[in-house]
N, C-alpha and C. Protein backbone atom coordinates (compact mmCIF):
# COMPACT_ATOMS: atom_id res chain seq x y z
N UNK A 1 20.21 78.92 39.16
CA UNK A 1 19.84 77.53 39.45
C UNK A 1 20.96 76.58 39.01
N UNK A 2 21.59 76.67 37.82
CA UNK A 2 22.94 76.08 37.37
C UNK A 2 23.81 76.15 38.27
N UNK A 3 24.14 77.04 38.73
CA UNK A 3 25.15 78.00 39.11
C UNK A 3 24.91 76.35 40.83
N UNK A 4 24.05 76.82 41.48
CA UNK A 4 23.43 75.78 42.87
C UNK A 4 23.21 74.26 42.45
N UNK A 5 23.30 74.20 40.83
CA UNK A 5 23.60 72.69 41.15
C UNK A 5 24.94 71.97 40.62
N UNK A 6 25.83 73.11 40.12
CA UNK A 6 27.13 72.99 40.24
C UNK A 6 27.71 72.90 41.35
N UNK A 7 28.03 73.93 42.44
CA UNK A 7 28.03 73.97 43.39
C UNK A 7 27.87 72.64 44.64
N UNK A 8 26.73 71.88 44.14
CA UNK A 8 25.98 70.90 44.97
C UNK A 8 26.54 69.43 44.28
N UNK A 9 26.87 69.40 43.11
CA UNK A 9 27.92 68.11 42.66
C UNK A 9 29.19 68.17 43.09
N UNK A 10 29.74 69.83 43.09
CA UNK A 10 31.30 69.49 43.27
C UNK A 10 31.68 69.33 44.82
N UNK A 11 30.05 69.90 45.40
CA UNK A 11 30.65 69.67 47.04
C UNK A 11 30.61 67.96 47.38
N UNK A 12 29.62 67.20 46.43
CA UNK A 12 29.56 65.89 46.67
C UNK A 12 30.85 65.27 46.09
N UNK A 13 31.13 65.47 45.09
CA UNK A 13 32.31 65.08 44.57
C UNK A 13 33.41 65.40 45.68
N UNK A 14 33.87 66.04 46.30
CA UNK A 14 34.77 66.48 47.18
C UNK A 14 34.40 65.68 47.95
N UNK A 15 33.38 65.51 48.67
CA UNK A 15 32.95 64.01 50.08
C UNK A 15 33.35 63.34 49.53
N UNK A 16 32.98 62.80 48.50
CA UNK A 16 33.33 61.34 48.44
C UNK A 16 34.74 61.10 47.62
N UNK A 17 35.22 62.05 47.09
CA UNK A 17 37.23 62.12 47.10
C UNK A 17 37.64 61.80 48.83
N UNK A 18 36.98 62.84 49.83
CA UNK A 18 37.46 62.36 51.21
C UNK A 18 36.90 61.07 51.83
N UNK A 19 36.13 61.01 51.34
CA UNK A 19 35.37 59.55 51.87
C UNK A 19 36.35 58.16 51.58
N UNK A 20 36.48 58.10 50.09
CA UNK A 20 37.36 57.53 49.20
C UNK A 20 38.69 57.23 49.78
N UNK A 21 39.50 58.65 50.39
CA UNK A 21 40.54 59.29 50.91
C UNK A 21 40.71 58.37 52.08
N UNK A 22 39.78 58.49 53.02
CA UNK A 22 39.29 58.03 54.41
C UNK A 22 39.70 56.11 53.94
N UNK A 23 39.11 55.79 53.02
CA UNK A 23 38.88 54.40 53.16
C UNK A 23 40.07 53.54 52.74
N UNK A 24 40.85 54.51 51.62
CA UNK A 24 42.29 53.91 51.45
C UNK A 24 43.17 53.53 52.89
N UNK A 25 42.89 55.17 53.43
CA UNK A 25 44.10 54.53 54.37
C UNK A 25 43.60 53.83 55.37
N UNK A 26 42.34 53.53 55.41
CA UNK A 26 41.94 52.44 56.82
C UNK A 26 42.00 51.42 56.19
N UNK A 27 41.79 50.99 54.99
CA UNK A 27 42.34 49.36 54.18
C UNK A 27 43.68 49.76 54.83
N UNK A 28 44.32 50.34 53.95
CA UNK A 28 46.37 49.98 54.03
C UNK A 28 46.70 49.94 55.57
N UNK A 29 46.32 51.26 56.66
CA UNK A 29 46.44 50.87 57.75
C UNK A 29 46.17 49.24 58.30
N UNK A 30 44.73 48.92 58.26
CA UNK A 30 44.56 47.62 58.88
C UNK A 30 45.39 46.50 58.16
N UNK A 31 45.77 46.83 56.54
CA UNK A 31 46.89 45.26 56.09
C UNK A 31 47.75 45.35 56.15
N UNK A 32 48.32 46.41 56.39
CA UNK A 32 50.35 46.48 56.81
C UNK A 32 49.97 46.38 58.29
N UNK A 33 49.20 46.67 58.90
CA UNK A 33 49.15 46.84 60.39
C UNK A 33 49.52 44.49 60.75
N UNK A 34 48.36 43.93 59.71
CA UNK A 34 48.04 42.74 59.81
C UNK A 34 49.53 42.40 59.86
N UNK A 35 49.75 42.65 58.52
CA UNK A 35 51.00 42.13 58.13
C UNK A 35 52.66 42.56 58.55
N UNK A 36 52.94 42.97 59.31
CA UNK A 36 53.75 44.04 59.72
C UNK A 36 54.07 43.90 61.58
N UNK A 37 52.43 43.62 62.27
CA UNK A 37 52.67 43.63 63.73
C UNK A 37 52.16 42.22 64.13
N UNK A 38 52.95 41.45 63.82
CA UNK A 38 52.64 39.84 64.59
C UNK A 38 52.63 39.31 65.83
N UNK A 39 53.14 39.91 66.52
CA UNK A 39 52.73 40.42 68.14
C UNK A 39 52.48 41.64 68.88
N UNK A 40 51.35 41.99 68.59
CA UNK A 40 50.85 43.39 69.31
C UNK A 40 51.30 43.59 70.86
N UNK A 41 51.84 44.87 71.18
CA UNK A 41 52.41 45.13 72.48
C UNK A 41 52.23 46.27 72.90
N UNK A 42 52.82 47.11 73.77
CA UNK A 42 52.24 48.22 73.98
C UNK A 42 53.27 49.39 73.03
N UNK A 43 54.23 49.07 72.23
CA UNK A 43 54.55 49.76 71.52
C UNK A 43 55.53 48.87 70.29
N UNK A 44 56.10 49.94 69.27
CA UNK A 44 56.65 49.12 68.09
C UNK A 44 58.04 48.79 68.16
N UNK A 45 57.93 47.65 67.69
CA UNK A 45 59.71 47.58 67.38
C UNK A 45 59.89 48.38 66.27
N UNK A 46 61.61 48.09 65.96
CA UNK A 46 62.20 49.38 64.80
C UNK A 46 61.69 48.34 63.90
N UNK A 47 61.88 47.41 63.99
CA UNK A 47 61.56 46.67 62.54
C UNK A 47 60.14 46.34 62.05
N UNK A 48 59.20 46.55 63.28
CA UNK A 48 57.72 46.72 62.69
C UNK A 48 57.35 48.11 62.12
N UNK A 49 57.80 49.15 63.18
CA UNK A 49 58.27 50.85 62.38
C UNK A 49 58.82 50.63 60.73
N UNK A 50 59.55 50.20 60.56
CA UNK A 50 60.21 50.07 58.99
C UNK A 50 59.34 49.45 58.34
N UNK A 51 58.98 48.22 58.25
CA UNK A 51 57.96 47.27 57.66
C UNK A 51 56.54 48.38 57.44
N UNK A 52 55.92 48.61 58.80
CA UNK A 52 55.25 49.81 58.40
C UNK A 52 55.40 50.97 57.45
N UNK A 53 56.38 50.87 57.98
CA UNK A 53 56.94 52.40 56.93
C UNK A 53 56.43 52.09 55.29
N UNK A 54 57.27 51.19 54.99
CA UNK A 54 57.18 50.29 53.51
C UNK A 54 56.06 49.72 53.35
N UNK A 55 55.47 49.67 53.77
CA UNK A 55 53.92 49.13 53.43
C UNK A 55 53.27 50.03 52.87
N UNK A 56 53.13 50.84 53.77
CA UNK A 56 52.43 52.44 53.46
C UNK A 56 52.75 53.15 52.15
N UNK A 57 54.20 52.71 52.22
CA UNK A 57 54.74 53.66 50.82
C UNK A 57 54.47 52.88 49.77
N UNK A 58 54.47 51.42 49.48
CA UNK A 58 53.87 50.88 48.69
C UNK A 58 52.55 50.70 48.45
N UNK A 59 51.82 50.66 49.22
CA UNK A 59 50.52 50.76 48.93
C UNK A 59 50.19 52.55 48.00
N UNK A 60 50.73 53.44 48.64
CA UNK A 60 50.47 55.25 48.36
C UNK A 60 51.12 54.98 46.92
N UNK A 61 52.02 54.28 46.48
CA UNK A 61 53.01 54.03 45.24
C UNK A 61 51.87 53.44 44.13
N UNK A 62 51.71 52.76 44.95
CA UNK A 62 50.41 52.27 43.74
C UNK A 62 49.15 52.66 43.76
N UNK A 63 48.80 53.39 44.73
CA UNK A 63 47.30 54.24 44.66
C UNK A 63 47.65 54.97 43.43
N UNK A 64 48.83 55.71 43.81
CA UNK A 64 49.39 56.69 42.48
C UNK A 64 49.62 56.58 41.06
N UNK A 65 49.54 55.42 41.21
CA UNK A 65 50.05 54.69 39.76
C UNK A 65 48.78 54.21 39.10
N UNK A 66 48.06 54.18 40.10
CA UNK A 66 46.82 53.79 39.55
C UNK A 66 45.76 54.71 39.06
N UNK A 67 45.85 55.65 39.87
CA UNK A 67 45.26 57.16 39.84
C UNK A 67 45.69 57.39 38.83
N UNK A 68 46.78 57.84 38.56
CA UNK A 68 47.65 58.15 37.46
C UNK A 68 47.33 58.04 35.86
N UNK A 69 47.06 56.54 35.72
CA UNK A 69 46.57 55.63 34.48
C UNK A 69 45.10 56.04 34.55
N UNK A 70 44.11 55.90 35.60
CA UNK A 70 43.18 56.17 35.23
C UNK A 70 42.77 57.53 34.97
N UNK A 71 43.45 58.60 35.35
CA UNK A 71 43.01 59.93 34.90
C UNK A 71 43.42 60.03 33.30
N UNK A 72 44.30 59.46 32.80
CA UNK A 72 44.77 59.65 31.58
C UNK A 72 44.12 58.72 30.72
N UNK A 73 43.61 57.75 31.20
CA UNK A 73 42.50 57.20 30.01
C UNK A 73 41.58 57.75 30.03
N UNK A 74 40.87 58.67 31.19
CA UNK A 74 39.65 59.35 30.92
C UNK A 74 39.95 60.82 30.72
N UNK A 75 41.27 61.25 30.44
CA UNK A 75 41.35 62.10 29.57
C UNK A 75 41.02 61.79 27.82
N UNK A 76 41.59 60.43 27.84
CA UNK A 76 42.02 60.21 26.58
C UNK A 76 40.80 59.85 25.92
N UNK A 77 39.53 58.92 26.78
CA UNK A 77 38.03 59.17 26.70
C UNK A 77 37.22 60.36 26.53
N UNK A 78 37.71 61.18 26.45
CA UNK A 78 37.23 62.52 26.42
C UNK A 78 37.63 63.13 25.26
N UNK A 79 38.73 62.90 24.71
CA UNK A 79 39.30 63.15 23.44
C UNK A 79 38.45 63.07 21.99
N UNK A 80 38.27 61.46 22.52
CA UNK A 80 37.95 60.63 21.45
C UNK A 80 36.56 60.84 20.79
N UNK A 81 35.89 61.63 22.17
CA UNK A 81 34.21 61.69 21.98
C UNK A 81 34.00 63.26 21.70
């Protein structure tokens, strides 16, 4: 019975890491998209390609950084207790 409701948290935990996953990049997509394509056309310039580019990597730069800090304070929460 342990055993099935382990099992049944970590598969939820995993959805909603992809869920989570899913929702980052449709935020960052739609605000570099905002910010980045000021006249929509049927394809990109190089310099909306680049701008894109850099958006993305800054936004993923700081997901990481953020991720980052927070796994290590709730390591460090875990320590303490």
């Amino acid at each position: 019975m342990a055993a099935r409701k382990d099992a049944v948290i970590k598969s939820i935990r995993s959805e909603m890491a992809l869920a989570n996953a899913q929702e980052l990049m449709n935020k960052t997509n739609e605000k570099c998209f905002a910010k980045c394509v000021t006249k929509p056309s049927t394809s990109l310039s190089g310099s909306e390609e680049t701008c894109l580019a850099r958006c993305l990597d800054r936004y993923m730069e700081a997901f990481n950084i953020v991720s980052r800090s927070y796994i290590s304070r709730i390591s460090k929460e875990r320590l303490e207790h």
